[in-house]
N, C-alpha and C. Protein backbone atom coordinates (compact mmCIF):
# COMPACT_ATOMS: atom_id res chain seq x y z
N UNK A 1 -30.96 7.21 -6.89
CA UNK A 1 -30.56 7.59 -5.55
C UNK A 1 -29.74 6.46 -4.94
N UNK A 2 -28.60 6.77 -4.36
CA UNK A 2 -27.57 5.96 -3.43
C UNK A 2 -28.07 5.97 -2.33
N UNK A 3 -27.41 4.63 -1.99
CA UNK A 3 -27.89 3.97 -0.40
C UNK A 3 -27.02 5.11 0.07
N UNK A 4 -27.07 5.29 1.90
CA UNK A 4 -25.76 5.90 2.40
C UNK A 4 -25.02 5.04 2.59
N UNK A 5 -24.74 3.77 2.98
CA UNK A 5 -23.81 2.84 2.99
C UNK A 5 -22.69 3.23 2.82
N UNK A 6 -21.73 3.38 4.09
CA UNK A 6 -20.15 3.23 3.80
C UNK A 6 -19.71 2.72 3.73
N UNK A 7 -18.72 2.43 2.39
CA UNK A 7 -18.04 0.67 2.30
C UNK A 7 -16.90 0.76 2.53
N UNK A 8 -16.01 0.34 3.68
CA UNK A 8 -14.51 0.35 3.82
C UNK A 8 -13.95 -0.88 3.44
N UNK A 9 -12.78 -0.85 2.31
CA UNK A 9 -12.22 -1.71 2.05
C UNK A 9 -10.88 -2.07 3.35
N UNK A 10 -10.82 -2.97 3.95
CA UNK A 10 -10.00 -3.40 4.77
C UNK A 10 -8.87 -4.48 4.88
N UNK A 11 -8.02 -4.33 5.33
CA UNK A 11 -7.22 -5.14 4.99
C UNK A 11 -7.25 -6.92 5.44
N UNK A 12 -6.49 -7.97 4.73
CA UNK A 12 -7.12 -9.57 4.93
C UNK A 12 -8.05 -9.68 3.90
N UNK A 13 -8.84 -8.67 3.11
CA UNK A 13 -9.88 -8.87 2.11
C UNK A 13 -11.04 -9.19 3.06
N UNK A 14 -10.88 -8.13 3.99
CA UNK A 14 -11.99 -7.78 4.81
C UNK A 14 -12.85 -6.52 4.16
N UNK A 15 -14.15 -6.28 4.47
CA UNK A 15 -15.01 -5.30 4.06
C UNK A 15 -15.93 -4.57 5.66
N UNK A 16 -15.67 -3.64 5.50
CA UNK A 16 -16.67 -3.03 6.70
C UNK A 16 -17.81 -2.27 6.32
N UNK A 17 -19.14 -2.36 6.56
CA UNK A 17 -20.22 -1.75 5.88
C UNK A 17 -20.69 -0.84 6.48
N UNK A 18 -21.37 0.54 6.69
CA UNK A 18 -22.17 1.05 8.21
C UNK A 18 -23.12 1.35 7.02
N UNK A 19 -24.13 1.15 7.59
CA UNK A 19 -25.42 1.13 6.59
C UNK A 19 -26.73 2.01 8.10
N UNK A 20 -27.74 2.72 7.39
CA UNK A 20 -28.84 3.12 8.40
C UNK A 20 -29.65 1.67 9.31
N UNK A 21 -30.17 2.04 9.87
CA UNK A 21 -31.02 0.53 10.37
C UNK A 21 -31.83 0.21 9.46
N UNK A 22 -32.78 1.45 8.41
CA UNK A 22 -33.57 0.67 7.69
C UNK A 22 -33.52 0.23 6.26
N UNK A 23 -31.82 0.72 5.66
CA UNK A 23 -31.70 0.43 4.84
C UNK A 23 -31.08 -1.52 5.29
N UNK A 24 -30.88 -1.50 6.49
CA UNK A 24 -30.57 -2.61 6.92
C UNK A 24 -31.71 -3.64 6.58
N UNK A 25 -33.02 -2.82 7.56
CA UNK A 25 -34.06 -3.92 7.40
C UNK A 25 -35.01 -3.87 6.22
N UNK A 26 -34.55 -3.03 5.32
CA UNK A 26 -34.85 -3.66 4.20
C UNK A 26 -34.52 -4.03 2.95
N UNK A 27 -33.02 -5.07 3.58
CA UNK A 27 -32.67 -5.92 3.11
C UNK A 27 -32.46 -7.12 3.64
N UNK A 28 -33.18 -7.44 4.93
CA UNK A 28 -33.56 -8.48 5.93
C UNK A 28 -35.25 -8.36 4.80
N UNK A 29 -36.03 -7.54 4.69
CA UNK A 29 -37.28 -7.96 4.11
C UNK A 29 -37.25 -8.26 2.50
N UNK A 30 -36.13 -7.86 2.00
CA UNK A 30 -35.62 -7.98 0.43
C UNK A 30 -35.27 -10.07 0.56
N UNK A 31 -34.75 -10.53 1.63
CA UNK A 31 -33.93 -11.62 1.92
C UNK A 31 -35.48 -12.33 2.32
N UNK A 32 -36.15 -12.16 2.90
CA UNK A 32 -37.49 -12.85 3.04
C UNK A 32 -38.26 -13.06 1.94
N UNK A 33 -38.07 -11.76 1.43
CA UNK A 33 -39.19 -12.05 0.03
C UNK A 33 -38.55 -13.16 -1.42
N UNK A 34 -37.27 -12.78 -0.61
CA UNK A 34 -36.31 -14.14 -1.96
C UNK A 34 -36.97 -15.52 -1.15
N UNK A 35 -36.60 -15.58 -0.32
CA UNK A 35 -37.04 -16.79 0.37
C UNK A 35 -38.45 -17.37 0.26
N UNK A 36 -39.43 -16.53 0.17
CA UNK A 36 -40.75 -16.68 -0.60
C UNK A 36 -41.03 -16.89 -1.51
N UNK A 37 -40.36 -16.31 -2.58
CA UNK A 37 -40.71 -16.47 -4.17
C UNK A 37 -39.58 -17.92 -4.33
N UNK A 38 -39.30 -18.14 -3.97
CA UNK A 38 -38.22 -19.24 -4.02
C UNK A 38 -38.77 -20.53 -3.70
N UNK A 39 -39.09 -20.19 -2.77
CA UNK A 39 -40.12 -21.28 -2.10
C UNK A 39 -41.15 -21.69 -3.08
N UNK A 40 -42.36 -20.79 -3.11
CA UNK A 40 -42.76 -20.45 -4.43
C UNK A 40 -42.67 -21.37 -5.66
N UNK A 41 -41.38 -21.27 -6.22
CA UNK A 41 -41.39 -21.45 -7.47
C UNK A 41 -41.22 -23.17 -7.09
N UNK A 42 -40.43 -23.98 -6.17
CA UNK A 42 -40.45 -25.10 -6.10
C UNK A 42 -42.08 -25.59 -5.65
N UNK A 43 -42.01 -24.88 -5.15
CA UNK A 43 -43.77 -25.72 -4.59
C UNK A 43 -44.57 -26.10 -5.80
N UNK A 44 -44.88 -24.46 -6.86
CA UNK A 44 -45.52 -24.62 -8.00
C UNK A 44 -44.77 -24.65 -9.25
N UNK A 45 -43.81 -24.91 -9.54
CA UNK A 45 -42.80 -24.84 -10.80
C UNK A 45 -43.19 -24.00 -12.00
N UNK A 46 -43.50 -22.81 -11.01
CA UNK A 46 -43.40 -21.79 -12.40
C UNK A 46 -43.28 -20.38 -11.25
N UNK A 47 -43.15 -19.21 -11.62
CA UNK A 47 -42.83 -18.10 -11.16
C UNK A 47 -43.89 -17.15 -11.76
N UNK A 48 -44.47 -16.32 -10.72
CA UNK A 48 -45.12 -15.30 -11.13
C UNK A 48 -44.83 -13.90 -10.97
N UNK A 49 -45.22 -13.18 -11.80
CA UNK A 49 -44.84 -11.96 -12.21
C UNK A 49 -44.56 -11.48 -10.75
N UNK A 50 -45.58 -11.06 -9.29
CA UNK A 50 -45.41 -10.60 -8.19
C UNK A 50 -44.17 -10.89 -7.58
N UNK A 51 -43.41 -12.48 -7.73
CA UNK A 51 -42.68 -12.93 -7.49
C UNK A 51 -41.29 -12.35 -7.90
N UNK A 52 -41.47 -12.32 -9.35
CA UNK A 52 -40.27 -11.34 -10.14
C UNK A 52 -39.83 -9.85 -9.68
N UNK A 53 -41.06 -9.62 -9.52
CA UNK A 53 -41.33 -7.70 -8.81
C UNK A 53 -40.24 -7.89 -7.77
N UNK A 54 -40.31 -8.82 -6.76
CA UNK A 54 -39.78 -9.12 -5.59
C UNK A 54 -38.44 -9.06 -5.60
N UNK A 55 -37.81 -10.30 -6.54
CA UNK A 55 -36.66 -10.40 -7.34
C UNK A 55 -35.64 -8.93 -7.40
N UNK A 56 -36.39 -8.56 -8.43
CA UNK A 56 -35.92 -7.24 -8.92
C UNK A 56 -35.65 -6.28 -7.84
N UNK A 57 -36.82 -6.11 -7.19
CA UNK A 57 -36.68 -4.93 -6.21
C UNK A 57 -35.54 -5.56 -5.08
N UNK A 58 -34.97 -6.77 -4.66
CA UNK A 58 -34.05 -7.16 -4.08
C UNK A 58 -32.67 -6.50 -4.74
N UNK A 59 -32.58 -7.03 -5.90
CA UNK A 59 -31.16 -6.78 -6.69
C UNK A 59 -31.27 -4.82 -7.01
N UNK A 60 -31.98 -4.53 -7.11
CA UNK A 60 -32.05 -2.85 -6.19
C UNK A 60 -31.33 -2.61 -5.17
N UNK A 61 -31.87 -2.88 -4.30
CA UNK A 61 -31.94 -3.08 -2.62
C UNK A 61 -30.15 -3.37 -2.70
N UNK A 62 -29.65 -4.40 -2.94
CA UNK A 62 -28.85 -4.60 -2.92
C UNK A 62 -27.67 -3.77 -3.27
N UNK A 63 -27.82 -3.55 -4.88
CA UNK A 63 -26.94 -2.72 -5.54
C UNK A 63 -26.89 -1.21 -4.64
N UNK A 64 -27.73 -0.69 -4.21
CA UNK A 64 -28.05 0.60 -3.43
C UNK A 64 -27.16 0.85 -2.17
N UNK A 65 -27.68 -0.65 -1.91
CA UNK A 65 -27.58 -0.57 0.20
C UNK A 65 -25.92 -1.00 0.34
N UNK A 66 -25.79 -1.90 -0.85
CA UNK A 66 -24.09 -2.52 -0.31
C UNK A 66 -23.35 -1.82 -1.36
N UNK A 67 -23.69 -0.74 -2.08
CA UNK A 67 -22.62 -0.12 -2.88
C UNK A 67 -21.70 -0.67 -4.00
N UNK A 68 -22.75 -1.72 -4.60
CA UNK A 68 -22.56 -1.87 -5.78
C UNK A 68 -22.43 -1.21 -7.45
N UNK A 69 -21.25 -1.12 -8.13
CA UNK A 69 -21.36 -0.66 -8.96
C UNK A 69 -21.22 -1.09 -10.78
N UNK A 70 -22.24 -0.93 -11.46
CA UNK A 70 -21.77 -1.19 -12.62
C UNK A 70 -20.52 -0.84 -12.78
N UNK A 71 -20.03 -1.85 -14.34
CA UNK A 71 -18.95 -2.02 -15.30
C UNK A 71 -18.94 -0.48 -16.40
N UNK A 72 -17.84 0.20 -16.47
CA UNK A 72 -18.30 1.15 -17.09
C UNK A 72 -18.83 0.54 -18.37
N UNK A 73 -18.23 0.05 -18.68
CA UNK A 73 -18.03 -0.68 -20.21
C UNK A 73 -19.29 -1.66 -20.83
N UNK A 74 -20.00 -1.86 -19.25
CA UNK A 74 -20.99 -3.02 -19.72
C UNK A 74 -22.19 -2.53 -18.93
N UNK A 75 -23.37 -1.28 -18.92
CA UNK A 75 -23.92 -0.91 -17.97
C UNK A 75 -24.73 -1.84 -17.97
N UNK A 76 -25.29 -2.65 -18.58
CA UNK A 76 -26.59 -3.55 -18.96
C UNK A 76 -25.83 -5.27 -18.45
N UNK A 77 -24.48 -4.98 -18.09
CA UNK A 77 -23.79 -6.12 -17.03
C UNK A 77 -24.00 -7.01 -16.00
N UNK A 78 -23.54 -7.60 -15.37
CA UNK A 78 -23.45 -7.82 -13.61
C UNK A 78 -22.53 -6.52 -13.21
N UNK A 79 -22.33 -6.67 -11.67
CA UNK A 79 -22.09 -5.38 -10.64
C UNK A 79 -20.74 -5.40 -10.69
N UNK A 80 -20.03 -4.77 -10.08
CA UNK A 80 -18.77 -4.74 -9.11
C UNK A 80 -18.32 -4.04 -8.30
N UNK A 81 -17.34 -4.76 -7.42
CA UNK A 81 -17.41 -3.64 -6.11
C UNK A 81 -16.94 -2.34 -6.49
N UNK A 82 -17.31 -1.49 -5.13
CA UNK A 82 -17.06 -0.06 -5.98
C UNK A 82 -15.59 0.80 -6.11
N UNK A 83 -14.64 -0.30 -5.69
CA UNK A 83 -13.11 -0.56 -5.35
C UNK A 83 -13.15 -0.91 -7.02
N UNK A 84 -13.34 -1.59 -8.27
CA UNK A 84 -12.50 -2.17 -8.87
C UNK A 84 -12.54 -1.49 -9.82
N UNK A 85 -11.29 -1.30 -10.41
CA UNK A 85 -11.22 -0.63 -11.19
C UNK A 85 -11.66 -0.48 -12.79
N UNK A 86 -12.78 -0.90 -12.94
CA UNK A 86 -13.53 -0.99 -14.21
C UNK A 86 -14.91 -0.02 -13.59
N UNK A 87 -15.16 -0.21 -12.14
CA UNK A 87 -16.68 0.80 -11.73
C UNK A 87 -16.83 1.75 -12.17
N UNK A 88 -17.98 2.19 -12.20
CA UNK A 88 -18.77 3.14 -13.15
C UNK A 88 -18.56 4.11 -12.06
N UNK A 89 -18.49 5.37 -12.19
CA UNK A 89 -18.67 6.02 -10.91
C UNK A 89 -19.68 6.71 -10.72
């Protein structure tokens, strides 16, 4: 399932986003929980699985809410915007 997120590409290599409020705030709580497990891992120098959960479900969050798209070519890749012309559609 896709975020609704509308991504306008703008000109200057400007980006305009309109996103719902709570796909907003939860990626304000995706951005906390990095900040926790992060924290986390320096305090105790190791990472735990709950921590990873966190991780993951961010780079979700992300890919969803800001309209990120895989590489056709490389689905198991990093992202790209959904402008370039290699995106998966």
């Amino acid at each position: 399932m896709r975020g609704e997120t509308k991504v306008t590409y703008l000109k200057n290599d400007k980006v305009k986003l309109v996103m719902s409020g709570d796909e907003y705030k939860n990626l304000l709580k995706g951005n906390n929980e990095l900040k926790e497990a992060v924290q986390m891992m320096h305090e105790c120098h190791t990472i735990y699985l709950n921590d990873l959960g966190k991780l993951e479900t961010l780079e979700w969050r992300m890919q969803q809410n800001l309209g990120f798209m895989r590489r056709k070519d490389r689905p198991y890749g990093g992202y790209v915007l959904s402008n370039h012309p290699e995106a998966d559609s």
